[in-house]
C-alpha atoms as a PDB file:
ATOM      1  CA  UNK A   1     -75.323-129.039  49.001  1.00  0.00           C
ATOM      2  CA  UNK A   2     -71.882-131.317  49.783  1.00  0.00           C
ATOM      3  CA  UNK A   3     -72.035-133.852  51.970  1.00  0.00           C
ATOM      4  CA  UNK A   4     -70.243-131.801  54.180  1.00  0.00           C
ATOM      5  CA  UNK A   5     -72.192-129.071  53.963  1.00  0.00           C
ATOM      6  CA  UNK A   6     -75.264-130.388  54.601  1.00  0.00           C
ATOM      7  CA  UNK A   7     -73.756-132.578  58.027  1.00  0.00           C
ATOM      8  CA  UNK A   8     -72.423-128.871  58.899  1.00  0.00           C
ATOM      9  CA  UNK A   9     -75.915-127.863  58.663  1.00  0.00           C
ATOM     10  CA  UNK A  10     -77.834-130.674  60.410  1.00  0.00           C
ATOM     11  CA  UNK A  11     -74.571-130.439  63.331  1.00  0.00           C
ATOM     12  CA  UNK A  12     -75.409-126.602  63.516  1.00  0.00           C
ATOM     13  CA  UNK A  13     -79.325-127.502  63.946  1.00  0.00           C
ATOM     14  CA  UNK A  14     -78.300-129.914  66.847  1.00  0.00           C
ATOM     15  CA  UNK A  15     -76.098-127.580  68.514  1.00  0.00           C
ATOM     16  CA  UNK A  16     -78.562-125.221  68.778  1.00  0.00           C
ATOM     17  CA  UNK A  17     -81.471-127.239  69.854  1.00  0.00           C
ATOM     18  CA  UNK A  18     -78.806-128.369  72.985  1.00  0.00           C
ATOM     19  CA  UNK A  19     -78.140-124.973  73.981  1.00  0.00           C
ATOM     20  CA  UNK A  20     -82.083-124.555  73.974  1.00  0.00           C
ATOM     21  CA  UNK A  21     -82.527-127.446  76.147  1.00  0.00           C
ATOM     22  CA  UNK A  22     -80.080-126.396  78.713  1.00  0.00           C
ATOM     23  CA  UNK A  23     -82.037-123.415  78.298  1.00  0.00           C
ATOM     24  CA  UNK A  24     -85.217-124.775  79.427  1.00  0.00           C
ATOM     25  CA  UNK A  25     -83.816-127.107  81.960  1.00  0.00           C
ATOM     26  CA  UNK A  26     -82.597-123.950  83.616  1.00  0.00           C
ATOM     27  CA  UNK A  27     -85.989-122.224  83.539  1.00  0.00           C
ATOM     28  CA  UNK A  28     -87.555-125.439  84.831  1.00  0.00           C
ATOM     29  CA  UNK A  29     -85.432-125.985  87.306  1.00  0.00           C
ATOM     30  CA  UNK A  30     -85.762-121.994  88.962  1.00  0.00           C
ATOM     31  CA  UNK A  31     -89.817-122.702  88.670  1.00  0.00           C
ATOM     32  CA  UNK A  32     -88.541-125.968  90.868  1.00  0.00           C
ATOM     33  CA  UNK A  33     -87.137-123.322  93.741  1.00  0.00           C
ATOM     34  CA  UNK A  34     -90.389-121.195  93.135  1.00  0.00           C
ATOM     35  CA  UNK A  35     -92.284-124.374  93.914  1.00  0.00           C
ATOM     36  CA  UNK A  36     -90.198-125.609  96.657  1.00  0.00           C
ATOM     37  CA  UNK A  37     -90.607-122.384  98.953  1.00  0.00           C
ATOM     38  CA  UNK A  38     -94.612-122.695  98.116  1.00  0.00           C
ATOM     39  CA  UNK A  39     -94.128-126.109  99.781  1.00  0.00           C
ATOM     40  CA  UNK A  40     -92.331-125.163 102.606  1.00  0.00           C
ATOM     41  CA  UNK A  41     -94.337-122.570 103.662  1.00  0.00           C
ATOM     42  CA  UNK A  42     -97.382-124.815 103.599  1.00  0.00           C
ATOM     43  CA  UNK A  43     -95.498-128.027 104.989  1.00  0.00           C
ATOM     44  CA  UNK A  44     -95.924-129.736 101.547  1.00  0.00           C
ATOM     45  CA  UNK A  45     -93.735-132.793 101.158  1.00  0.00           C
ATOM     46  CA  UNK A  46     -91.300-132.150  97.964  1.00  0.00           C
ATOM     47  CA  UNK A  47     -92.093-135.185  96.299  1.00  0.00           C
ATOM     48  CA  UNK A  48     -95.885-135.572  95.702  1.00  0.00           C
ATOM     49  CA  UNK A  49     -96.923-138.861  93.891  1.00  0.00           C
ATOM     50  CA  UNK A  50     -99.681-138.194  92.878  1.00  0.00           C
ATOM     51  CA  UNK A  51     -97.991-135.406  90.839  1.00  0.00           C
ATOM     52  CA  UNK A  52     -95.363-137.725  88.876  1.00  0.00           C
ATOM     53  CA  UNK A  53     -97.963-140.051  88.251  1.00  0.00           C
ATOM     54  CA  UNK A  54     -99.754-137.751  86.205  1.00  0.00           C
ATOM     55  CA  UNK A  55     -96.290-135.948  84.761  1.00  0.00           C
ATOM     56  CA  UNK A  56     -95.206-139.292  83.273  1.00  0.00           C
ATOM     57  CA  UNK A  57     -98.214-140.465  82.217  1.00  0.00           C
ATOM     58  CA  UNK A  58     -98.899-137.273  80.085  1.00  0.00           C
ATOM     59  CA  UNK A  59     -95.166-137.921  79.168  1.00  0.00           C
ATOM     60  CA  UNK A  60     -95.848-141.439  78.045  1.00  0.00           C
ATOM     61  CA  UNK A  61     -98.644-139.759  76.191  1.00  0.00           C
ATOM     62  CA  UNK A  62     -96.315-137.684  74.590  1.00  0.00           C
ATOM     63  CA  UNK A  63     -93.730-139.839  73.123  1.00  0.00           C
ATOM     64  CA  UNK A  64     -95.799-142.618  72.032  1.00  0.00           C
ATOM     65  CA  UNK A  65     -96.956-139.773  69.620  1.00  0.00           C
ATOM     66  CA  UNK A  66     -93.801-139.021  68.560  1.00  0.00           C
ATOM     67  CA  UNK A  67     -92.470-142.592  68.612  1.00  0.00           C
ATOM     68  CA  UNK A  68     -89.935-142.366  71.657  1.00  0.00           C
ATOM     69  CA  UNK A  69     -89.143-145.367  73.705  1.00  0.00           C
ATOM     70  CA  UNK A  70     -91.007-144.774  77.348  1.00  0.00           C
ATOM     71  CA  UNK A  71     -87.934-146.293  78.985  1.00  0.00           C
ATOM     72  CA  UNK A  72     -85.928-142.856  77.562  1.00  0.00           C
ATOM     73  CA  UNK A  73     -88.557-141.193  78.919  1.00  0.00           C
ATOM     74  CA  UNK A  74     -88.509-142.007  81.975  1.00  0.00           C
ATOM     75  CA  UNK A  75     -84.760-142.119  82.251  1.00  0.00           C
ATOM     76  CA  UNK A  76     -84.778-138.441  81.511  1.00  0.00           C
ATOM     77  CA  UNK A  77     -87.143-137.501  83.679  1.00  0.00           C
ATOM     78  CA  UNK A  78     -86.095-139.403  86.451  1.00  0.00           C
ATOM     79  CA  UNK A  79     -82.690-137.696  86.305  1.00  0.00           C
ATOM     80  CA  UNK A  80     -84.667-134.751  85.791  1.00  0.00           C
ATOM     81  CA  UNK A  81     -86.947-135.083  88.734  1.00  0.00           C
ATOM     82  CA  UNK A  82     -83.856-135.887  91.242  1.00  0.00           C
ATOM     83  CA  UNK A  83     -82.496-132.758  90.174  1.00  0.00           C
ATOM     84  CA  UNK A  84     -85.409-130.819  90.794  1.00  0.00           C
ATOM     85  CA  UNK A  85     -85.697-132.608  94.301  1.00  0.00           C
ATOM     86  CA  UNK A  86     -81.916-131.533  95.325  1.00  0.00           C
ATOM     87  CA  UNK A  87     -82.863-127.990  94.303  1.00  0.00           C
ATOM     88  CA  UNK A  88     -86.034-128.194  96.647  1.00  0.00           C
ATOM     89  CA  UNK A  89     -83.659-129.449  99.490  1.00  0.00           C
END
């Protein structure tokens, strides 16, 4: 395979795996509205310490086994987790 080619091919990969991760950001973020009217009919706060404790440790986990920097990480999932939070609003 050309040079060409094969960047065509690796581009083509990466494309895809975006469109997959908008995707799942979509499907995470409707669970988020499921979640947030289970909260508010119980008087739950939206954010829950506790719970993003344990999300980014298991995160941390995570990415140290597949050698990601935790500072991405958490980046990500803090822009993540505000999302989710305006959603829940």
């Amino acid at each position: 395979m050309e040079h060409h080619e094969l960047l065509q091919h690796y581009r083509d990969q990466v494309d895809t795996i975006d469109l997959e991760i908008v995707y799942l950001l979509s499907r995470r973020f409707w669970i988020s509205k499921e979640i947030w009217k289970i909260k508010k009919e119980t008087d739950m706060p939206i954010l829950q310490e506790e719970r993003w404790d344990s999300l980014l440790t298991m995160l941390f986990e995570e990415a140290d086994e597949r050698w990601l920097e935790r500072d991405f990480i958490l980046d990500l999932w803090e822009k993540i987790h505000k999302e989710s939070m305006r959603i829940q609003k």
